[in-house]
N, C-alpha and C. Protein backbone atom coordinates (compact mmCIF):
# COMPACT_ATOMS: atom_id res chain seq x y z
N UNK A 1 -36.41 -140.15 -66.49
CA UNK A 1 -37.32 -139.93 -65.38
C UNK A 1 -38.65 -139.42 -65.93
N UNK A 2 -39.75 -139.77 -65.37
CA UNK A 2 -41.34 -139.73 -65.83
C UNK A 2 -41.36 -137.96 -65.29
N UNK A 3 -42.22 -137.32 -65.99
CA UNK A 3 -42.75 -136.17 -64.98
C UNK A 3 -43.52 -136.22 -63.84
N UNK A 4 -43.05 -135.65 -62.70
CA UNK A 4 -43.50 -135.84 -61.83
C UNK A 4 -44.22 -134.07 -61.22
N UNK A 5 -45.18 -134.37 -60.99
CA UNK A 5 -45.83 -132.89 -60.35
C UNK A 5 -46.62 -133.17 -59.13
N UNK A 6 -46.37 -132.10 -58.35
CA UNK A 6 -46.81 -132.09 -57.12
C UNK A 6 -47.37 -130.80 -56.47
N UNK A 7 -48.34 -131.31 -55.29
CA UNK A 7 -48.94 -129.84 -54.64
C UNK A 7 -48.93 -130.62 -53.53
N UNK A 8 -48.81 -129.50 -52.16
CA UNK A 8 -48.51 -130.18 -51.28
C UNK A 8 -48.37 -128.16 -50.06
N UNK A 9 -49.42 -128.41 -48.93
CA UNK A 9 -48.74 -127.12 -48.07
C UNK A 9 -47.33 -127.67 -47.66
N UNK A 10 -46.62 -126.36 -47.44
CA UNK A 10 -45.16 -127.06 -46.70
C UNK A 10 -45.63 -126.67 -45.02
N UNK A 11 -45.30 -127.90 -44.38
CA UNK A 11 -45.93 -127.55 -42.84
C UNK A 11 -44.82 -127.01 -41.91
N UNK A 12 -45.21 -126.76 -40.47
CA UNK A 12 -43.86 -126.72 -39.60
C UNK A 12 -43.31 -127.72 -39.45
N UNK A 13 -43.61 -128.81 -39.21
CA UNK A 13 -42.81 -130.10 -39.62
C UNK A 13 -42.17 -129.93 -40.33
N UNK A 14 -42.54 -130.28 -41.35
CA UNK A 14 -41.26 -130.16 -42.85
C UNK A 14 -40.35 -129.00 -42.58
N UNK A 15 -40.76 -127.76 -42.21
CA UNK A 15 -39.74 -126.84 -41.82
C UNK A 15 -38.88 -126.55 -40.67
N UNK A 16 -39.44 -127.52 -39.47
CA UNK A 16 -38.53 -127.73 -38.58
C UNK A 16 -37.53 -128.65 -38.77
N UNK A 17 -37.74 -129.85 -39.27
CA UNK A 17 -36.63 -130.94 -39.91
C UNK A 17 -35.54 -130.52 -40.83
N UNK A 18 -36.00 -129.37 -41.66
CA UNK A 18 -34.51 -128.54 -42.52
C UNK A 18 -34.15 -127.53 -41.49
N UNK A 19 -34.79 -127.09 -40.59
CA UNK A 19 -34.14 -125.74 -39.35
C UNK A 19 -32.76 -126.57 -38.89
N UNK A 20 -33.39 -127.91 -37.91
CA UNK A 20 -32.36 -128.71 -37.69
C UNK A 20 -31.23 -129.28 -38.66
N UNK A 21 -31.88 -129.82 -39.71
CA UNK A 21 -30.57 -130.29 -40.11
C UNK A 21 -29.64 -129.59 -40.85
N UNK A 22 -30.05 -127.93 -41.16
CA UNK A 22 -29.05 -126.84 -40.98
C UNK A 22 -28.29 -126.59 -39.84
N UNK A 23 -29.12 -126.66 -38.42
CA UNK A 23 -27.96 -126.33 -37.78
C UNK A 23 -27.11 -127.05 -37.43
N UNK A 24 -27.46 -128.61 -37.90
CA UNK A 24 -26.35 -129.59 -37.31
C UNK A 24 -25.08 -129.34 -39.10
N UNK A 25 -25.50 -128.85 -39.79
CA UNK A 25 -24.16 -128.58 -40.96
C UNK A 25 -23.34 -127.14 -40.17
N UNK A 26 -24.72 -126.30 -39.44
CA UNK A 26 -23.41 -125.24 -39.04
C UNK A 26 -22.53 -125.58 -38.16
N UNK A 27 -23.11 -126.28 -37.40
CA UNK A 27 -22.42 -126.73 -36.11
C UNK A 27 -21.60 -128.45 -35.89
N UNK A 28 -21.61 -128.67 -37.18
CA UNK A 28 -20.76 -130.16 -37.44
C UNK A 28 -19.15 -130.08 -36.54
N UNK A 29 -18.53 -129.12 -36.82
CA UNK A 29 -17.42 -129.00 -35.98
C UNK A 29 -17.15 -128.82 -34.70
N UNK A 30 -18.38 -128.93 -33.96
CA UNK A 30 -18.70 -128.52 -32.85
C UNK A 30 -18.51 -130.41 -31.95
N UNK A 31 -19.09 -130.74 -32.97
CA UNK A 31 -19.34 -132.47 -32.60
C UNK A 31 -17.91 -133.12 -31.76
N UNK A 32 -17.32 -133.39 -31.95
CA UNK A 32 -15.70 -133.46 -31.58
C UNK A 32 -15.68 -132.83 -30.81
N UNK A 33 -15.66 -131.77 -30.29
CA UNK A 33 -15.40 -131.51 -28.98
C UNK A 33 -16.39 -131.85 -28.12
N UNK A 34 -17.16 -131.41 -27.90
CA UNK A 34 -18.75 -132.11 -27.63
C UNK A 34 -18.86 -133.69 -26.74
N UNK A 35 -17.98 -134.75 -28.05
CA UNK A 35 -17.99 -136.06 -28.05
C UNK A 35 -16.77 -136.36 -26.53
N UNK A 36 -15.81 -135.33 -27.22
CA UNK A 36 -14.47 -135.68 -25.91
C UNK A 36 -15.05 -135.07 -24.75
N UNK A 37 -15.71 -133.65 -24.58
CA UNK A 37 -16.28 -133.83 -23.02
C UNK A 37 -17.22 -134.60 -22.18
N UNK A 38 -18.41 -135.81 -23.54
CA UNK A 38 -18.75 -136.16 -22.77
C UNK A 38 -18.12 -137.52 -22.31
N UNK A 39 -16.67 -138.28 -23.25
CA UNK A 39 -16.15 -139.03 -23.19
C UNK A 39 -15.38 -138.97 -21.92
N UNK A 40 -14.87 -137.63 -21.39
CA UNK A 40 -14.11 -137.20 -20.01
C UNK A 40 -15.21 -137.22 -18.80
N UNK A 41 -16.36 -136.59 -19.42
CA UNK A 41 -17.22 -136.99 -17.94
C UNK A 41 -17.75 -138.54 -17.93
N UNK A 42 -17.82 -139.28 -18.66
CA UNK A 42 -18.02 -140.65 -18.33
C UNK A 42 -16.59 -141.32 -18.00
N UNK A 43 -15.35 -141.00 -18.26
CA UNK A 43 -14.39 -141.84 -17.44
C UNK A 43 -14.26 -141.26 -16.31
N UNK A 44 -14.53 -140.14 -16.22
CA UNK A 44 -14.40 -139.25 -15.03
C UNK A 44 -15.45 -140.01 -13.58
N UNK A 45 -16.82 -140.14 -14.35
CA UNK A 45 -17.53 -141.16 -13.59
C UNK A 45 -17.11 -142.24 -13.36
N UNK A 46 -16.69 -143.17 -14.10
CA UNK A 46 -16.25 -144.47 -13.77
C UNK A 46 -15.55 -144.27 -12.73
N UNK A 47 -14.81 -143.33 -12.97
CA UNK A 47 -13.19 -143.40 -12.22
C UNK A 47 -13.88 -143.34 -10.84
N UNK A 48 -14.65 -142.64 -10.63
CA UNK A 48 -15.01 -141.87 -9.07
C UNK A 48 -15.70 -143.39 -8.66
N UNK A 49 -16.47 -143.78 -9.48
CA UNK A 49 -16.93 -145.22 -8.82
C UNK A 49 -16.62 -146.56 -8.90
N UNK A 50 -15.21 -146.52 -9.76
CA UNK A 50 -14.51 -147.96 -9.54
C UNK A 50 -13.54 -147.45 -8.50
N UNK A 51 -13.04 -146.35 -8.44
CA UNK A 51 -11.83 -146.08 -7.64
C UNK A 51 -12.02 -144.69 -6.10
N UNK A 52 -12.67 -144.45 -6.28
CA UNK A 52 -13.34 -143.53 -5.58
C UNK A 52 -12.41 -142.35 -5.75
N UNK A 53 -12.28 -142.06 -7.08
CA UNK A 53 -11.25 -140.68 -7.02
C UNK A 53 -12.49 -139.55 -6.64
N UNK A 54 -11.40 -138.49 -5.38
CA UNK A 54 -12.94 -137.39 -5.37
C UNK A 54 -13.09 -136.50 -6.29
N UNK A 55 -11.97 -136.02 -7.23
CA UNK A 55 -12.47 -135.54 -7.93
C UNK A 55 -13.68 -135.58 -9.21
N UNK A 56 -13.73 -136.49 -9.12
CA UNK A 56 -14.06 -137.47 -10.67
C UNK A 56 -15.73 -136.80 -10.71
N UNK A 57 -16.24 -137.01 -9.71
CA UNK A 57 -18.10 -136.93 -9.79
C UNK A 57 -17.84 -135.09 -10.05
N UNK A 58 -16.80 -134.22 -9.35
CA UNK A 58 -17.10 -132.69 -9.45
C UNK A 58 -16.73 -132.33 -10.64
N UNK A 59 -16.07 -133.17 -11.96
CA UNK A 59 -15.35 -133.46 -13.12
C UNK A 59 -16.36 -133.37 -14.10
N UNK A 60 -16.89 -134.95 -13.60
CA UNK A 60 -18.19 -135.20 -14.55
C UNK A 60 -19.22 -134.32 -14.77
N UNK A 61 -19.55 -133.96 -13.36
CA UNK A 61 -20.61 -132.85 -13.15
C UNK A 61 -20.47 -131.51 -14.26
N UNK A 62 -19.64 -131.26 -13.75
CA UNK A 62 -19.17 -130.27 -14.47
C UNK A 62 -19.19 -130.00 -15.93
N UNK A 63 -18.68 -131.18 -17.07
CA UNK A 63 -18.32 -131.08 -17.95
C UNK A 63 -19.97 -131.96 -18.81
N UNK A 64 -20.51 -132.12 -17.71
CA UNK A 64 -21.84 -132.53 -17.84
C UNK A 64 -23.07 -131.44 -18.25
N UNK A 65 -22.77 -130.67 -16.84
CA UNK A 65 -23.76 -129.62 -17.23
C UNK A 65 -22.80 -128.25 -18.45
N UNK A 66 -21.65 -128.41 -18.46
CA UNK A 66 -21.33 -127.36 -19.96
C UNK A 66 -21.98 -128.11 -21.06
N UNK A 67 -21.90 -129.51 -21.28
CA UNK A 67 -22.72 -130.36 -22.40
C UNK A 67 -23.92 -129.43 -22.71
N UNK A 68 -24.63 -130.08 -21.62
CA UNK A 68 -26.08 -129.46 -21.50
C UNK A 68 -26.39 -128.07 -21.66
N UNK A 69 -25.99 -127.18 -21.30
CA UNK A 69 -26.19 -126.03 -21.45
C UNK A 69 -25.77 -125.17 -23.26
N UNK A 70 -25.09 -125.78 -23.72
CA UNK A 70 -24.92 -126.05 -25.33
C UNK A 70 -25.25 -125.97 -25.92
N UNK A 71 -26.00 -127.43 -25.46
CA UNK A 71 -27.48 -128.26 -26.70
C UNK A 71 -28.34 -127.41 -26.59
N UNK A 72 -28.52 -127.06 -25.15
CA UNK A 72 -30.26 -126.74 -24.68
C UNK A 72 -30.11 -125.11 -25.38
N UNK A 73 -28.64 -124.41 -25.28
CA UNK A 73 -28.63 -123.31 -25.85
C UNK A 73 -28.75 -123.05 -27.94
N UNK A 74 -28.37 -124.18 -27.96
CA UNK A 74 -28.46 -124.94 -29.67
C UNK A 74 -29.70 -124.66 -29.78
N UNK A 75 -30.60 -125.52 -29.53
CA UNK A 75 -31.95 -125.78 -29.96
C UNK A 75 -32.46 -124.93 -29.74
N UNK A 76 -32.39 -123.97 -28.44
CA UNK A 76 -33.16 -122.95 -27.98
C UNK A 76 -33.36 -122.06 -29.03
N UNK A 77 -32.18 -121.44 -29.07
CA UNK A 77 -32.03 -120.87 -30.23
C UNK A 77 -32.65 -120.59 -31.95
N UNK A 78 -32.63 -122.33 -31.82
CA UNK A 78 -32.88 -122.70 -33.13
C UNK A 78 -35.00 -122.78 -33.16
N UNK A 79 -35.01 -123.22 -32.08
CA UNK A 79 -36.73 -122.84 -31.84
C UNK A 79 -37.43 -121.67 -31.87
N UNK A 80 -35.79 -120.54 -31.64
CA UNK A 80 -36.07 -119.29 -31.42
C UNK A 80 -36.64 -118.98 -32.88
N UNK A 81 -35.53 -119.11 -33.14
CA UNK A 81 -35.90 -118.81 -34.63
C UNK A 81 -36.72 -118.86 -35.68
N UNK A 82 -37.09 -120.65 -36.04
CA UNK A 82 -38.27 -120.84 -36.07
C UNK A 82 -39.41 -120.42 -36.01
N UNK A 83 -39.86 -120.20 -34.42
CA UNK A 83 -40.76 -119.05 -34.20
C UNK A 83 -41.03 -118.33 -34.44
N UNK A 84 -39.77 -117.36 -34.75
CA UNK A 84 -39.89 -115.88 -35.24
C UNK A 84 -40.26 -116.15 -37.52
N UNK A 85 -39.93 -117.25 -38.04
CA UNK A 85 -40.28 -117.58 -38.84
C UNK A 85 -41.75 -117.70 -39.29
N UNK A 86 -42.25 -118.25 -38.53
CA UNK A 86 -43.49 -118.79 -38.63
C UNK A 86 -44.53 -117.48 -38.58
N UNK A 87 -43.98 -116.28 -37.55
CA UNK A 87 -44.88 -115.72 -37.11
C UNK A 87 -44.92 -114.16 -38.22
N UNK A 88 -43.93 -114.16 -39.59
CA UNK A 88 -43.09 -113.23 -39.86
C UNK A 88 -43.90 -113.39 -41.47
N UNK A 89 -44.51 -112.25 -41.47
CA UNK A 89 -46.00 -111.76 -42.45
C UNK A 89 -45.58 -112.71 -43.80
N UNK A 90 -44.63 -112.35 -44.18
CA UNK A 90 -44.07 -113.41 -45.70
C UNK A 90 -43.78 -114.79 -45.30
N UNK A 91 -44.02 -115.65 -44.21
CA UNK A 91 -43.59 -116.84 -44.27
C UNK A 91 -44.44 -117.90 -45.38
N UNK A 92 -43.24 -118.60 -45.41
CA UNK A 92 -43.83 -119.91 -46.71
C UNK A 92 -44.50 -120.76 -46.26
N UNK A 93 -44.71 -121.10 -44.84
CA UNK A 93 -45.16 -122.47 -43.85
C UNK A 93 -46.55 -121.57 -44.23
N UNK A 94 -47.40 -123.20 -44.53
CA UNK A 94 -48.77 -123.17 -44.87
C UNK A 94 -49.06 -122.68 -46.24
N UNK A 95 -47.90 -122.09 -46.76
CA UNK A 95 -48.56 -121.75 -48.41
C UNK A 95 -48.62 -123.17 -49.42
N UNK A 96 -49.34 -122.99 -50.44
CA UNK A 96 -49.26 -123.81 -51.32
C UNK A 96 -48.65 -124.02 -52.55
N UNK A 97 -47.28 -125.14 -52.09
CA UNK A 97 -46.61 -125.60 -53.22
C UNK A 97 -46.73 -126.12 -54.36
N UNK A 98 -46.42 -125.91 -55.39
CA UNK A 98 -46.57 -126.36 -56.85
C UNK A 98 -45.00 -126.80 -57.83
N UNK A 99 -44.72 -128.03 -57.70
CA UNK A 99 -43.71 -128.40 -57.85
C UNK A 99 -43.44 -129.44 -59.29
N UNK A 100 -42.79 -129.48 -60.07
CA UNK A 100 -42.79 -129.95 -61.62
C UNK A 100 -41.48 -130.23 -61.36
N UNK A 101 -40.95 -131.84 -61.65
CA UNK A 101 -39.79 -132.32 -61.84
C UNK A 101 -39.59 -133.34 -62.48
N UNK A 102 -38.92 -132.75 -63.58
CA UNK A 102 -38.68 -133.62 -64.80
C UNK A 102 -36.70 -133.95 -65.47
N UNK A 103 -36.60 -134.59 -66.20
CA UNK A 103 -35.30 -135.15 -65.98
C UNK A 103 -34.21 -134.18 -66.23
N UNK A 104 -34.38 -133.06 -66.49
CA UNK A 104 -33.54 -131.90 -66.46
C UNK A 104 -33.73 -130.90 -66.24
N UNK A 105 -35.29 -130.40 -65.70
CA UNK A 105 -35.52 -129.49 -64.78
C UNK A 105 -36.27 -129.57 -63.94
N UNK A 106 -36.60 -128.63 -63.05
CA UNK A 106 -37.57 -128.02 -61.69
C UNK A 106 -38.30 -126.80 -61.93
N UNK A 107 -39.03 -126.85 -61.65
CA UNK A 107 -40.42 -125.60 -61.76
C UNK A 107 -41.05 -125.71 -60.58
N UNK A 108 -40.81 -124.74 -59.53
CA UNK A 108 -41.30 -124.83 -58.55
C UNK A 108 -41.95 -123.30 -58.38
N UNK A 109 -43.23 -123.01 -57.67
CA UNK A 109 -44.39 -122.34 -57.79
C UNK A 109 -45.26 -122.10 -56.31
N UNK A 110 -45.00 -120.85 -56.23
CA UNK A 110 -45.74 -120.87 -54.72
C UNK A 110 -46.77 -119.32 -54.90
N UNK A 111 -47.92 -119.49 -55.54
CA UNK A 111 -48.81 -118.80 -55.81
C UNK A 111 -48.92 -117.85 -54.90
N UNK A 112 -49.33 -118.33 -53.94
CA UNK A 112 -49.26 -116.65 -52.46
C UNK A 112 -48.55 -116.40 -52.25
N UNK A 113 -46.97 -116.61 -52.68
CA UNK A 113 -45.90 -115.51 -52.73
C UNK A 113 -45.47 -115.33 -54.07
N UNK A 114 -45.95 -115.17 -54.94
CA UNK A 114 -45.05 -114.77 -56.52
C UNK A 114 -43.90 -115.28 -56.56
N UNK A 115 -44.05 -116.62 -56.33
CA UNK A 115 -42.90 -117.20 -56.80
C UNK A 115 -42.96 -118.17 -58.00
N UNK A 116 -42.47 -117.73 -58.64
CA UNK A 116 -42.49 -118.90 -60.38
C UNK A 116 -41.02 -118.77 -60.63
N UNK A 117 -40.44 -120.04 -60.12
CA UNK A 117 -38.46 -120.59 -59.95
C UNK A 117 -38.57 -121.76 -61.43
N UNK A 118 -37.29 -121.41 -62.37
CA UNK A 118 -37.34 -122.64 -62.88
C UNK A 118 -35.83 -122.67 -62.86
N UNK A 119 -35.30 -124.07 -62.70
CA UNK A 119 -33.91 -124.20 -62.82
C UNK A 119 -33.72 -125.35 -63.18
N UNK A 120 -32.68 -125.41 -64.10
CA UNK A 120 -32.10 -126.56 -64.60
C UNK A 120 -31.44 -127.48 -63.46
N UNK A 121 -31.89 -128.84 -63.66
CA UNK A 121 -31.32 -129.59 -62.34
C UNK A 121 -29.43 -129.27 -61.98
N UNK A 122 -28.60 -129.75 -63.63
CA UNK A 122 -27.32 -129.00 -63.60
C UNK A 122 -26.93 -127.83 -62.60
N UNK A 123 -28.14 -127.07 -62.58
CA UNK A 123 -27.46 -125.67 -62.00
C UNK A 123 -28.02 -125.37 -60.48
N UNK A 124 -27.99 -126.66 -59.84
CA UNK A 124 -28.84 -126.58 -58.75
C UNK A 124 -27.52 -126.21 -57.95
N UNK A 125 -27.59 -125.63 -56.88
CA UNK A 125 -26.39 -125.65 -55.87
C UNK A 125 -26.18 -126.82 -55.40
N UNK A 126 -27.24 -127.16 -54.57
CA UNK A 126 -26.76 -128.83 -53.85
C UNK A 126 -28.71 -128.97 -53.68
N UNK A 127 -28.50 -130.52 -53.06
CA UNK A 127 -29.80 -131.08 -52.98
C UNK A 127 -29.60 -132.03 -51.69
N UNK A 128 -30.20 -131.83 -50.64
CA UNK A 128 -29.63 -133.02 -49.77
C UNK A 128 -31.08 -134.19 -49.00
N UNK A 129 -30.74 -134.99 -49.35
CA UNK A 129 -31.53 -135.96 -48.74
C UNK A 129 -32.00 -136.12 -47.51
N UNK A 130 -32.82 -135.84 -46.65
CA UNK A 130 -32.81 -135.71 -44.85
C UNK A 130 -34.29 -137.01 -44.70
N UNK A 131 -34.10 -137.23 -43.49
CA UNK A 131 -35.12 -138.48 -43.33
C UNK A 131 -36.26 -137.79 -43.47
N UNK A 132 -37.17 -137.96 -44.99
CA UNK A 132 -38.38 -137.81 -45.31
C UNK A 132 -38.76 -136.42 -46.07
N UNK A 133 -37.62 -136.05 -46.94
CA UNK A 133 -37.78 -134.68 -47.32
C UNK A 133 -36.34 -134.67 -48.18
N UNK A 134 -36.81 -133.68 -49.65
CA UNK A 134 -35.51 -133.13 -50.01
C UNK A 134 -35.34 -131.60 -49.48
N UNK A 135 -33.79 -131.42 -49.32
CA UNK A 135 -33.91 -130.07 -49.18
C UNK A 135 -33.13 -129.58 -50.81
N UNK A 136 -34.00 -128.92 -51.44
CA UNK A 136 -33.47 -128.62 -52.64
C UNK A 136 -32.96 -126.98 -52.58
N UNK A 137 -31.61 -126.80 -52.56
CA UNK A 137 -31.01 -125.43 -52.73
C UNK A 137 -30.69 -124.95 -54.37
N UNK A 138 -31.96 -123.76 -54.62
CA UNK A 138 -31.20 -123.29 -55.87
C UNK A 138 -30.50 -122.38 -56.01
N UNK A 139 -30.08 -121.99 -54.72
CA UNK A 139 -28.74 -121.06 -54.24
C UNK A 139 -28.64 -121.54 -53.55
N UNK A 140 -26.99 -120.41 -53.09
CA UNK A 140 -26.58 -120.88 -51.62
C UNK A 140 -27.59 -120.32 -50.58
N UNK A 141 -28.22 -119.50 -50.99
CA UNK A 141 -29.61 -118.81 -49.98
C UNK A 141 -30.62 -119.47 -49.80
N UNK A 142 -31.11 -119.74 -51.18
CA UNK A 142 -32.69 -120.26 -51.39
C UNK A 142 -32.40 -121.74 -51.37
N UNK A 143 -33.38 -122.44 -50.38
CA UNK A 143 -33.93 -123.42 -50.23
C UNK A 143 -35.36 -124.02 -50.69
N UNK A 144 -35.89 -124.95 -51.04
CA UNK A 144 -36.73 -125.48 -51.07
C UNK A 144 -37.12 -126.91 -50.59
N UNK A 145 -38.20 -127.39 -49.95
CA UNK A 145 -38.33 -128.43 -49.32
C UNK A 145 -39.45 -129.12 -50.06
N UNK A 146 -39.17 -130.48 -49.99
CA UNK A 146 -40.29 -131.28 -51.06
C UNK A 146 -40.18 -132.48 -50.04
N UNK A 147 -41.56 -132.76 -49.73
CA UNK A 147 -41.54 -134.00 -48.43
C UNK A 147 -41.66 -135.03 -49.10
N UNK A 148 -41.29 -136.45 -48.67
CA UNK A 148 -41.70 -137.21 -49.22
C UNK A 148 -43.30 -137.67 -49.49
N UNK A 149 -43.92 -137.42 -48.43
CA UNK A 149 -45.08 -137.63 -48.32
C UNK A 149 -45.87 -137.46 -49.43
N UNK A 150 -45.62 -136.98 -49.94
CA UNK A 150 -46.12 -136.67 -51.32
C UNK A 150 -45.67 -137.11 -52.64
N UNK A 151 -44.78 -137.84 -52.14
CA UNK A 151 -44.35 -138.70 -53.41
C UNK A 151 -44.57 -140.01 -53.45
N UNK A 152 -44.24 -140.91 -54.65
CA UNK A 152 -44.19 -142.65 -54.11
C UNK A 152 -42.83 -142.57 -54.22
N UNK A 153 -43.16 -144.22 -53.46
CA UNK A 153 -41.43 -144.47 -53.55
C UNK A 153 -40.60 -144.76 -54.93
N UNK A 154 -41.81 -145.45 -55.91
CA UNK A 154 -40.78 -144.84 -57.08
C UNK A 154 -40.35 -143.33 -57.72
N UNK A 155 -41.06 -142.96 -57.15
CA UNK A 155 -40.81 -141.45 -57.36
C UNK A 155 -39.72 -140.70 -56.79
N UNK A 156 -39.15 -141.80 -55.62
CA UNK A 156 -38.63 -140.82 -54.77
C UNK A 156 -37.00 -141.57 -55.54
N UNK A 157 -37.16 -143.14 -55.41
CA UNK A 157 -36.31 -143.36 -55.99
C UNK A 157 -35.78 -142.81 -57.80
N UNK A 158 -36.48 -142.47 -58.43
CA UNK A 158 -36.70 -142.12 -59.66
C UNK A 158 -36.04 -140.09 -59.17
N UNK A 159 -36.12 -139.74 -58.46
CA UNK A 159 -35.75 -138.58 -58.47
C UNK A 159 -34.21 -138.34 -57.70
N UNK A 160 -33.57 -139.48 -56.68
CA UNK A 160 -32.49 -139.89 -56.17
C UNK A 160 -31.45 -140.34 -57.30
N UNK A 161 -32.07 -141.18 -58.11
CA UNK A 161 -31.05 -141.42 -59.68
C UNK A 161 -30.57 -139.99 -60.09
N UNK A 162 -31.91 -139.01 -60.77
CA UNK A 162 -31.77 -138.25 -61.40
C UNK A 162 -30.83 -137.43 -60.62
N UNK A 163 -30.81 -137.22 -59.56
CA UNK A 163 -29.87 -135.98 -58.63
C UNK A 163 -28.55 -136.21 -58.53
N UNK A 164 -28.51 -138.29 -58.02
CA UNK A 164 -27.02 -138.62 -58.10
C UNK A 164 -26.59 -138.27 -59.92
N UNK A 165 -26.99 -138.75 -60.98
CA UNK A 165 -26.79 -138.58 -62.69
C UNK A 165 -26.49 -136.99 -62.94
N UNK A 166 -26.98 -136.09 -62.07
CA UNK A 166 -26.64 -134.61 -62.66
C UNK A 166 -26.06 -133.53 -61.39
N UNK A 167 -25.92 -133.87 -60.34
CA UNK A 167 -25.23 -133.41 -59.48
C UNK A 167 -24.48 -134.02 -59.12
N UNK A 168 -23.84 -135.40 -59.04
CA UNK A 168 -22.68 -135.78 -57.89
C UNK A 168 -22.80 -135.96 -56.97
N UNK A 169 -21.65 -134.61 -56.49
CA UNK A 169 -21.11 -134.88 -55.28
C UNK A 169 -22.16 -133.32 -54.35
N UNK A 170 -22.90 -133.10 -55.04
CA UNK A 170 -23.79 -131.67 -54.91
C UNK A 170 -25.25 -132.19 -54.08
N UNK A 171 -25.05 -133.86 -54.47
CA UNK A 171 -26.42 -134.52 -53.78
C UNK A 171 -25.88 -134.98 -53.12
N UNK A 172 -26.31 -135.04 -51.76
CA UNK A 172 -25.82 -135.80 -50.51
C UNK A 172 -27.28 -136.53 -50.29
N UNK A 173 -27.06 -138.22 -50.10
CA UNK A 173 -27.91 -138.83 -49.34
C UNK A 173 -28.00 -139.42 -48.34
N UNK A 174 -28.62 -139.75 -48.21
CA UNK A 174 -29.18 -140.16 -46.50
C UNK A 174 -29.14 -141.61 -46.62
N UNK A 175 -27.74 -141.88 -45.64
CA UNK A 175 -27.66 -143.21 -45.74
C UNK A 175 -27.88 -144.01 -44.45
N UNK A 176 -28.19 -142.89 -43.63
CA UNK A 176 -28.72 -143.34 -42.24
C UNK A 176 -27.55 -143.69 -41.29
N UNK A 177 -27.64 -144.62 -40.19
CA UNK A 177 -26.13 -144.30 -39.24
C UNK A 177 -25.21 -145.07 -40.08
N UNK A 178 -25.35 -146.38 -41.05
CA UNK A 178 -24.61 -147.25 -41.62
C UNK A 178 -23.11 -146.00 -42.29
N UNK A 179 -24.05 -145.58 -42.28
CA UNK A 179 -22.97 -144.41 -43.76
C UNK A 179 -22.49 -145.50 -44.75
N UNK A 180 -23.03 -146.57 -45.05
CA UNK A 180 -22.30 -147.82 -45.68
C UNK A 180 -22.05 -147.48 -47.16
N UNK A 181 -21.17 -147.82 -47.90
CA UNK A 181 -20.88 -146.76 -49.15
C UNK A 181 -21.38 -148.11 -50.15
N UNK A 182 -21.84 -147.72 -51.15
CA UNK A 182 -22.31 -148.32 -52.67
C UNK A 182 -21.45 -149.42 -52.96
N UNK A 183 -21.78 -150.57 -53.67
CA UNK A 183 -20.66 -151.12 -54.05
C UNK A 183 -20.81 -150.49 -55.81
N UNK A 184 -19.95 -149.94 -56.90
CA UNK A 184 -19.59 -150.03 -58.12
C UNK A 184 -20.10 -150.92 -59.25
C-alpha cells in the first residue's frame, strides 16, 4: 500500500453516521423482535380487512404505535446525545484531522486536542466500513472516523485490502443489503 496522508475537519455528518451505526450494533438484538411486531400488526391488518376480524385494526394499532414509540425513543435519544456532544468544550467535531496510513501503520493527529495516536494496523481493535466513512477503533473506547471524501477510490480500495490482509475478521465491510459473500 502507497502512503497515504490526509487532513480533513471531522463534521457532524461524519459524526452522526458513526452515532447511528453504533446504536444499531447496540441495539442489533432488538431487530427480531421489532420485525415480529411489525409482522403481527400487518397480518393483524390484513386479517381485519380480508375478514373483518374486530379485533385485528385494535391489534395492529397497538403493536403499531409500541413500534413507533421505540424508534422515535431510539433516535431521540441518540440525537440527544449527539447534541450534548457537539456542545461539550473538548469535542472533536470541527477540529482538524491529520491522518498517515501506511501498510502497517496509522498516525493519526488532532492538533487542538493533543492528540499524536500511532498504532500498528495489527493492533487495531476492529475497523468497520459504514456507507462513506471508516470507523477506525484503536480501542474498545477510542474511535476514529476517516470519511471517504477525502480519499480516492483507489485509496479507499488500497486501504480495504490492507485492513482485510491484517485484521480479518476485526474488519467488517460494507456490503450493502446484498450481504453477498466473496467468491475464493
Amino acid at each position: 500500500m502507497n502512503r497515504i496522508h490526509v487532513s480533513y475537519p471531522l463534521s457532524v455528518s461524519d459524526f452522526r453516521r458513526a452515532s447511528y451505526y453504533g446504536l444499531a450494533l447496540r441495539n442489533h438484538k432488538m431487530i427480531r423482535p421489532i420485525l415480529l411486531m411489525v409482522g403481527f400488526a400487518a397480518t393483524a391488518a390484513v386479517s381485519t380487512a380480508l375478514w373483518g376480524w374486530d379485533g385485528g385494526a385494535k391489534l395492529a394499532a397497538a403493536l403499531g404505535v409500541v413500534c413507533a414509540i421505540w424508534l422515535l425513543t431510539l433516535f431521540a435519544g441518540e440525537e440527544r446525545n449527539i447534541r450534548r456532544y457537539i456542545k461539550q468544550p473538548d469535542t472533536m467535531i470541527g477540529c482538524e484531522y491529520h491522518m498517515t496510513l501506511e501498510s502497517h501503520r496509522i498516525e493519526i493527529r488532532v492538533p487542538e486536542r493533543n492528540v499524536n495516536y500511532s498504532v500498528k494496523i495489527n493492533d487495531l481493535a476492529a475497523v468497520f466500513e459504514l456507507s462513506g466513512q471508516f470507523l477506525i477503533y484503536t480501542s474498545v473506547q477510542d474511535a476514529y472516523i476517516l470519511p471517504f471524501r477525502v480519499l480516492s477510490k483507489e485509496q479507499i480500495d488500497e486501504l480495504k485490502e490492507t485492513f482485510r490482509r491484517h485484521l480479518g475478521d476485526r474488519f467488517t465491510e460494507n456490503k450493502g443489503l446484498s450481504r453477498k459473500k466473496k467468491k475464493a
